[in-house]
C-alpha atoms as a PDB file:
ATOM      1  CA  UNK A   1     115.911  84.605 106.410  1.00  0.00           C
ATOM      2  CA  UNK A   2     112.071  84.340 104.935  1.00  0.00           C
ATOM      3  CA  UNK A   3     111.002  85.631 101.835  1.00  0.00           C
ATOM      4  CA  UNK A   4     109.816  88.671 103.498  1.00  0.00           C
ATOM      5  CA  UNK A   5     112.848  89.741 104.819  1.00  0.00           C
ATOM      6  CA  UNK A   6     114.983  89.084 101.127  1.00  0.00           C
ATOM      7  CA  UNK A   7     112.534  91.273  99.419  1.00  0.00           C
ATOM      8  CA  UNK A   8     113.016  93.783 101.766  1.00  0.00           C
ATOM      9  CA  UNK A   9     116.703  93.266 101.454  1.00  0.00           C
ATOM     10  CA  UNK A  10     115.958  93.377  97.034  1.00  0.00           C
ATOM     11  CA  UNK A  11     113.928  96.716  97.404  1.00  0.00           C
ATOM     12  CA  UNK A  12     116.154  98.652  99.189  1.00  0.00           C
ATOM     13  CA  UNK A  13     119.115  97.216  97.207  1.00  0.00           C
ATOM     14  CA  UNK A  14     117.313  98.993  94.060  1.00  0.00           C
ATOM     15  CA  UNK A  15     116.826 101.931  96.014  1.00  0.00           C
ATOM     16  CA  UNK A  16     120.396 102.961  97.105  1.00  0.00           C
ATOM     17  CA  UNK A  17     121.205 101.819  93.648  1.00  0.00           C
ATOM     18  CA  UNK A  18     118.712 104.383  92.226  1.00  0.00           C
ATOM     19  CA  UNK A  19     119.300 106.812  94.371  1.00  0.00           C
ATOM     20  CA  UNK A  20     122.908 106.509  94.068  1.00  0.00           C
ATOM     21  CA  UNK A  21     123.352 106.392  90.677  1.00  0.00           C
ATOM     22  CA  UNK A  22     120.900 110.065  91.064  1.00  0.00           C
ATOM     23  CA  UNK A  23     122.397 111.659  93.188  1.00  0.00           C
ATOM     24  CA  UNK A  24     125.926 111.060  90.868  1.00  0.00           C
ATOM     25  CA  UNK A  25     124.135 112.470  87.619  1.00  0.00           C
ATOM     26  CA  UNK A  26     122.878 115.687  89.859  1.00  0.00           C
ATOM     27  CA  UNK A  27     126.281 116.300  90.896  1.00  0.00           C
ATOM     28  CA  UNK A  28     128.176 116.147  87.485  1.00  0.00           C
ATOM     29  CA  UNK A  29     125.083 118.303  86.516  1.00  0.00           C
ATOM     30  CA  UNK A  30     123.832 120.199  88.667  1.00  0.00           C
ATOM     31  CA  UNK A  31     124.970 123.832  90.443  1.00  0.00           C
ATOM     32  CA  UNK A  32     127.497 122.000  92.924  1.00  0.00           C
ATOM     33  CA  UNK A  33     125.563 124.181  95.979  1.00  0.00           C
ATOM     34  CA  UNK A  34     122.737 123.009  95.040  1.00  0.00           C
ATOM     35  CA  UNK A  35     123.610 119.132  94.477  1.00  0.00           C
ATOM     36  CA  UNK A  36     125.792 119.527  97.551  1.00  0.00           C
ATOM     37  CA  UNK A  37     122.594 120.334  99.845  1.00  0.00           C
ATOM     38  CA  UNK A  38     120.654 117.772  98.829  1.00  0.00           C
ATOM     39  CA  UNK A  39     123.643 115.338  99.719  1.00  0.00           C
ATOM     40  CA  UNK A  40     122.376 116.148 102.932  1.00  0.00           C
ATOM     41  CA  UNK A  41     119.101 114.349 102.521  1.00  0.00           C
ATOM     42  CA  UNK A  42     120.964 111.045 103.788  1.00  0.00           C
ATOM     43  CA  UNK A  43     120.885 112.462 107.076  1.00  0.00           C
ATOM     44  CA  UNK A  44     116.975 112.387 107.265  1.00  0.00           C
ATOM     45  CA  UNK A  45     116.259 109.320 105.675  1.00  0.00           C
ATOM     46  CA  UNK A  46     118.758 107.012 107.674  1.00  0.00           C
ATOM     47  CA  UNK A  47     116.572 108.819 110.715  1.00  0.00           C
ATOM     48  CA  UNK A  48     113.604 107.548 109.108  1.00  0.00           C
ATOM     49  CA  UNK A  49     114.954 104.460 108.618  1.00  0.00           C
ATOM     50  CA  UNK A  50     115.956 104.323 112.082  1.00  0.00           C
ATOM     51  CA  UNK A  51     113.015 104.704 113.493  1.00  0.00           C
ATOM     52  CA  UNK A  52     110.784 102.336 111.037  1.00  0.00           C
ATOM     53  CA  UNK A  53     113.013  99.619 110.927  1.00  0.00           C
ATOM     54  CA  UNK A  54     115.178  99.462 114.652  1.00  0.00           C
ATOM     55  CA  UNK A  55     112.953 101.517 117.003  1.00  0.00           C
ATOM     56  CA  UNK A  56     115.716 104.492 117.274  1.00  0.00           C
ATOM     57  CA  UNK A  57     114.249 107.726 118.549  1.00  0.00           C
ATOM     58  CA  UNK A  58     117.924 110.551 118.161  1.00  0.00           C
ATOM     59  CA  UNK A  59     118.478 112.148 121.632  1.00  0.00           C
ATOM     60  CA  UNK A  60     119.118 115.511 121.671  1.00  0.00           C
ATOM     61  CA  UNK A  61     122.696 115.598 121.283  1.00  0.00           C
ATOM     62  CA  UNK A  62     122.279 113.461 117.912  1.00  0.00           C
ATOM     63  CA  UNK A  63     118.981 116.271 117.019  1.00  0.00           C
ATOM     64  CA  UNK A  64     121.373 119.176 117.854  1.00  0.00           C
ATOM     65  CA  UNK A  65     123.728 117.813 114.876  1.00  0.00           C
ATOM     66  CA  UNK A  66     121.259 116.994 112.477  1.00  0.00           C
ATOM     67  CA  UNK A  67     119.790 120.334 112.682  1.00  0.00           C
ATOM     68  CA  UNK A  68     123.703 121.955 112.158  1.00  0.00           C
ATOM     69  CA  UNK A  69     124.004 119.969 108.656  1.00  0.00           C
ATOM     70  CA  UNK A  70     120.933 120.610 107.639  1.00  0.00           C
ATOM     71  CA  UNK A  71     120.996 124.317 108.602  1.00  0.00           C
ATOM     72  CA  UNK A  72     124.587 124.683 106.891  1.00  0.00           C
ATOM     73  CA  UNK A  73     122.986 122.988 103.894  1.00  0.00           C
ATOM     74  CA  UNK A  74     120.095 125.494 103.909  1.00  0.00           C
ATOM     75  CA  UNK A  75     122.655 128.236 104.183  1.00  0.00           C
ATOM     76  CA  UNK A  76     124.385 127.144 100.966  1.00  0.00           C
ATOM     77  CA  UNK A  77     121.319 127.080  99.305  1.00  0.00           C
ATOM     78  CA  UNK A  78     120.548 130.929 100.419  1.00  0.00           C
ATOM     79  CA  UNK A  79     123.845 131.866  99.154  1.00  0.00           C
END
């Protein structure tokens, strides 16, 4: 692997980390509907990362289930 590619690799090493270690604090802290719904963030950033990084486009099936955690998240939220 280049230099290019072990950055990459660095960065998003410090950003799960980050993230992570976030998303821990906000659910010790946090209302546990509220931290729970935002758990559900994952969902739409490994589709962004997807599509940047391995040219995935979700078919409809795979859509159709994203939408149903995300709409049960929204739900709790409402609640």
């Amino acid at each position: 692997m280049g230099g290019g590619e072990w950055l990459s690799m660095a960065l998003f090493a410090a950003a799960i980390l980050i993230g992570s270690v976030g998303a821990a604090v906000a659910d010790q802290n946090g209302p546990p509907a509220t931290a729970g719904a935002f758990d559900f963030a994952c969902v739409g950033f490994a589709v962004v990362r997807g599509m940047l990084f391995f040219a995935e486009i979700p078919d409809a099936i795979s859509a159709f289930g994203m939408a149903l955690i995300v709409g049960a998240g929204v739900l709790s939220l409402r609640r």
